[in-house]
Protein backbone atom coordinates (compact mmCIF):
# COMPACT_ATOMS: atom_id res chain seq x y z
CA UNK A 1 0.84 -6.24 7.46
CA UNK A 2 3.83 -7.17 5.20
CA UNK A 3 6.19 -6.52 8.25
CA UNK A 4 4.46 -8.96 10.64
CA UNK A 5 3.93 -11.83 7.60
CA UNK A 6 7.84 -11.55 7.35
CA UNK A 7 8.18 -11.78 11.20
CA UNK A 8 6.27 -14.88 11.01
CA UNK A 9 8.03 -16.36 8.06
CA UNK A 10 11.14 -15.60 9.82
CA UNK A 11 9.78 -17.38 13.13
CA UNK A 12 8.74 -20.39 11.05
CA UNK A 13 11.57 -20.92 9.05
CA UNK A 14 14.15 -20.84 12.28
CA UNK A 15 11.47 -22.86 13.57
CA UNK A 16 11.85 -25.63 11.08
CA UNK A 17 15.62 -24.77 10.63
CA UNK A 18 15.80 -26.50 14.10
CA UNK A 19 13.33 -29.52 13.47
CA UNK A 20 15.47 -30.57 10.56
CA UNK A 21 18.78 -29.44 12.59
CA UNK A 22 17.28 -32.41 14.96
CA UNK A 23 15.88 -34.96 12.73
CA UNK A 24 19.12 -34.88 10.66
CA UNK A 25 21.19 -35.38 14.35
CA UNK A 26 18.71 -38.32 15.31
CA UNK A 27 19.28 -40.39 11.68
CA UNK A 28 22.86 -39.94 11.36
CA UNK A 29 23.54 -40.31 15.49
CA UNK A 30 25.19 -36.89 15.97
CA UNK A 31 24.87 -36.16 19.23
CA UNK A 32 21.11 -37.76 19.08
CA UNK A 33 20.45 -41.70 19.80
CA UNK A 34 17.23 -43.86 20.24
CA UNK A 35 17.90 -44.16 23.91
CA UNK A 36 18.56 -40.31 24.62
CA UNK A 37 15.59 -39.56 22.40
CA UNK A 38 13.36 -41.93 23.92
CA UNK A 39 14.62 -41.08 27.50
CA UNK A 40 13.79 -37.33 26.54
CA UNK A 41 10.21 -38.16 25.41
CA UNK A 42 9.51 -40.38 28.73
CA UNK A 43 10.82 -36.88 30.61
CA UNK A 44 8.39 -35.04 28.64
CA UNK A 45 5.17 -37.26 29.29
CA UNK A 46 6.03 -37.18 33.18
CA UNK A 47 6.71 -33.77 33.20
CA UNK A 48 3.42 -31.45 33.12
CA UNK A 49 5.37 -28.14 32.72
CA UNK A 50 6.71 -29.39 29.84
CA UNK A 51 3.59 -30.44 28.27
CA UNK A 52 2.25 -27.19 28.30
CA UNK A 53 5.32 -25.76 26.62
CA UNK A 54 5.25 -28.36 23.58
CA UNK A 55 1.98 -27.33 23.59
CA UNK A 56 2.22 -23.57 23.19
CA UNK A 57 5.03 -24.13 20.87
CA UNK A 58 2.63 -26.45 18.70
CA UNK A 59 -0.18 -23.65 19.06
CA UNK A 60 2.06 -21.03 17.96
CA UNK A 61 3.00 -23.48 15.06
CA UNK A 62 -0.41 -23.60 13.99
CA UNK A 63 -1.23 -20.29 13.96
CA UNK A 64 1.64 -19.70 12.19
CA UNK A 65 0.91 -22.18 9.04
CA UNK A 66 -2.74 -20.83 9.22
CA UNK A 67 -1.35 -17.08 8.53
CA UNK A 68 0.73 -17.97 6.00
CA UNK A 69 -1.47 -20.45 4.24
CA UNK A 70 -3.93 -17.54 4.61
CA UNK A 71 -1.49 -15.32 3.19
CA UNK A 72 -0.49 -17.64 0.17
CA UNK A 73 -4.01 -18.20 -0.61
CA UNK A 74 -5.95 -14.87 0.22
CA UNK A 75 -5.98 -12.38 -3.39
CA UNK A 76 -4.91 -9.15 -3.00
CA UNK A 77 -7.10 -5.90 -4.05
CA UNK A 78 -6.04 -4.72 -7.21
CA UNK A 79 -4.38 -1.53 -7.86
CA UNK A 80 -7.30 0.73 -8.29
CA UNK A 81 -7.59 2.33 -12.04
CA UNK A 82 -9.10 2.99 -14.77
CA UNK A 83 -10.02 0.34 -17.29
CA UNK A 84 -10.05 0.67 -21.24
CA UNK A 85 -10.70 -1.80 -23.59
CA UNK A 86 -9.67 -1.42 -27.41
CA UNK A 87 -9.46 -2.71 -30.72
CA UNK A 88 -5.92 -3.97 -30.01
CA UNK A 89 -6.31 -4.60 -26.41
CA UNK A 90 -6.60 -3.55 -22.74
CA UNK A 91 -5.65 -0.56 -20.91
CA UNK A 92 -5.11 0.37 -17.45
CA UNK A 93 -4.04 3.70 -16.14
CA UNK A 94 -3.52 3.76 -12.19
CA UNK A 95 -5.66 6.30 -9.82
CA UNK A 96 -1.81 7.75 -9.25
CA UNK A 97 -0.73 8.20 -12.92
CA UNK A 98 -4.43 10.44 -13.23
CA UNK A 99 -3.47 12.46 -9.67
CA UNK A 100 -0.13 13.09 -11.73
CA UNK A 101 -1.62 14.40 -14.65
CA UNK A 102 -3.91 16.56 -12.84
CA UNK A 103 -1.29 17.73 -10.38
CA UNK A 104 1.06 18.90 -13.46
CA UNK A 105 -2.26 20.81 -14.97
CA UNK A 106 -3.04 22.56 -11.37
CA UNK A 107 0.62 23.87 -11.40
CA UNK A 108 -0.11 25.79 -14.76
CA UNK A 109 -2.16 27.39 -13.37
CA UNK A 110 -0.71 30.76 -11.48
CA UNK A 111 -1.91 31.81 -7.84
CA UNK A 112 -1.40 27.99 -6.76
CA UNK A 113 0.64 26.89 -3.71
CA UNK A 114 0.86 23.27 -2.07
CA UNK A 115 -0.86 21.22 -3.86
CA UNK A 116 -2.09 17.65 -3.67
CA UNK A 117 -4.97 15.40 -5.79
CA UNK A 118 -6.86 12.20 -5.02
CA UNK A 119 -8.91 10.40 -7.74
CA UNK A 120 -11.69 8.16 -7.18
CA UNK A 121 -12.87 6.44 -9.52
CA UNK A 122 -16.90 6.27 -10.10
CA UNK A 123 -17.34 2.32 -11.59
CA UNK A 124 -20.73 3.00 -12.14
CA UNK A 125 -20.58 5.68 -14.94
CA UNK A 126 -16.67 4.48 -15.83
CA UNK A 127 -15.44 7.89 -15.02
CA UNK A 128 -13.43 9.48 -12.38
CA UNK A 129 -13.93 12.16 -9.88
CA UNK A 130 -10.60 14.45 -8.91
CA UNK A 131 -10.11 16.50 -5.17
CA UNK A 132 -7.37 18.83 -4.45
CA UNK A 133 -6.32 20.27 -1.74
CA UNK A 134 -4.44 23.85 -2.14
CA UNK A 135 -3.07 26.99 -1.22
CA UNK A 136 -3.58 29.54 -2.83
CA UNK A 137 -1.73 33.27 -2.84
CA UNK A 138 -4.20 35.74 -1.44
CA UNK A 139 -4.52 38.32 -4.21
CA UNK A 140 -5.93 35.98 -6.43
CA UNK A 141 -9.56 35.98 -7.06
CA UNK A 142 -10.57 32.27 -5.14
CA UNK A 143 -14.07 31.92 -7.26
CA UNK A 144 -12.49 32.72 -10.52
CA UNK A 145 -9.51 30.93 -9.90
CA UNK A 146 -10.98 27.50 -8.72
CA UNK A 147 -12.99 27.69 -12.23
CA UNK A 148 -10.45 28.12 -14.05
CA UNK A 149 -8.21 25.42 -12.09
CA UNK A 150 -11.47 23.05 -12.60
CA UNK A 151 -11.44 23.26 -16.27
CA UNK A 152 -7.91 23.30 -16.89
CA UNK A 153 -7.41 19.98 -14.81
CA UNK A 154 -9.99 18.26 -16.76
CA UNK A 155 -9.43 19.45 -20.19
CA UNK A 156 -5.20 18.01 -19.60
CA UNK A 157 -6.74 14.53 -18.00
CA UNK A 158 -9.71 13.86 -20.22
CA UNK A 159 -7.23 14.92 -23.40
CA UNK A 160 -4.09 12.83 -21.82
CA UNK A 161 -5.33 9.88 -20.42
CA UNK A 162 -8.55 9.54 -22.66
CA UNK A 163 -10.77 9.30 -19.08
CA UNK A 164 -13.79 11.14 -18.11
CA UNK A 165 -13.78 13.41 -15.60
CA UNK A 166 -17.17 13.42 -13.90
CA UNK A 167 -16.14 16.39 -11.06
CA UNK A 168 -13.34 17.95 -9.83
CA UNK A 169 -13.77 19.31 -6.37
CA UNK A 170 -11.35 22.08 -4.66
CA UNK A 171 -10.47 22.38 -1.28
CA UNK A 172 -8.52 25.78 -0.34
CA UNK A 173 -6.52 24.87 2.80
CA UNK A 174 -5.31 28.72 3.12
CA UNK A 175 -3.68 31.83 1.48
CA UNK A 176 -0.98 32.75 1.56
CA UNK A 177 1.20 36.06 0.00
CA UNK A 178 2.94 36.09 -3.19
CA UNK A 179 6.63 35.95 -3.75
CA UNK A 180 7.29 39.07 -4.47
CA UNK A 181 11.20 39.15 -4.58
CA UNK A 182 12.60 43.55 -4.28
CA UNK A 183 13.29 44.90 -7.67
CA UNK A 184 16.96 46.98 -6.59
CA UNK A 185 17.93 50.05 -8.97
CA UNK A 186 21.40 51.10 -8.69
C-alpha cells in the first residue's frame, strides 16, 4: 500500500502545485484577470461537459484527502515481538531477531540443508512457538535428528534471548545426499 499512498501524494501535490500556480497568476495579473476569469467561469456554468469534469476532478480530490487523512490518522500494527519488562526498564526483541537466533542454532546442527524459521508468538502464556522448514541429507536418522534439532534450537533461544519457547515444530521439505567431495591419492 505504501506505493499507491505515494502515487496519491504525488497526484495531490501536482494537483495543488497547479491551484497555487493559478491563484498566484490571478492576484498578481500574470496572464490571469477578473474578466478572463470570470468569462471562464460563465463558460463553465453553460457548458454541461465541463461540469462533469470539475466534478470528477473534485471527486477525485476528495477521495484523495480522505486517503491521506486516513493514512495520517490510521496507527499502524506494531512490529510483532516479544515484550520484557525489568527492573531498569523495557525490552523488546522482534519475532525476526528470535527466527535469527534459532536459524544460527539449526545450522549447528549437522545433516541440515535449506533452512528457514517463523516465530509466533503465543500472548496468552508470553511465550513463543518456532516452525522450520528443512532439508535434510538422507543418511541422517529424521526422528533422532528433529529431536535433537528441537532441543538445541530452544536451549540457544530460551538461553539468548531470555524467551520461552513453548514448541518448536519441524517440517522436512525433502532429503537430499551429502556432500561428499572424492578423497584423490596420488
Amino acid at each position: 500500500m505504501g506505493v499507491l499512498n505515494r502515487l496519491l501524494l504525488l497526484g495531490y501535490g501536482l494537483l495543488f502545485l497547479m491551484v497555487a500556480t493559478l491563484g498566484l497568476s490571478f492576484a498578481f495579473k500574470f496572464g490571469l484577470d477578473r474578466e478572463g476569469l470570470e468569462g471562464w467561469v460563465n463558460k463553465l456554468y453553460r457548458n454541461p461537459g465541463a461540469r462533469w469534469t470539475v466534478a470528477a476532478v473534485s471527486a477525485m480530490i476528495l477521495a484523495f484527502s480522505l486517503r491521506l487523512l486516513w493514512v495520517t490518522v490510521h496507527k499502524d500494527k506494531e512490529d510483532p515481538g516479544v515484550d520484557r519488562l525489568t527492573e531498569i526498564g523495557h525490552i523488546r526483541i522482534s519475532c525476526k531477531t528470535l527466527e535469527s537466533l534459532a536459524i544460527k542454532a539449526a545450522h549447528r546442527v549437522k545433516g541440515i540443508r535449506d533452512l528457514s524459521a517463523r516465530v509466533r508468538q503465543d500472548a496468552a502464556r508470553s511465550s513463543v512457538g518456532i516452525g522450520l522448514k528443512l532439508t535434510v541429507e538422507g543418511d541422517t536418522p529424521i526422528q533422532v535428528l528433529s529431536e535433537q534439532l528441537q532441543q538445541s534450537v530452544k536451549t540457544h533461544v530460551e538461553e539468548i534471548a531470555g524467551v520461552d519457547v513453548s514448541q518448536i515444530s519441524v517440517y522436512i521439505v525433502d532429503t537430499v545426499q551429502p556432500d561428499r567431495s572424492r578423497i584423490r591419492v596420488e
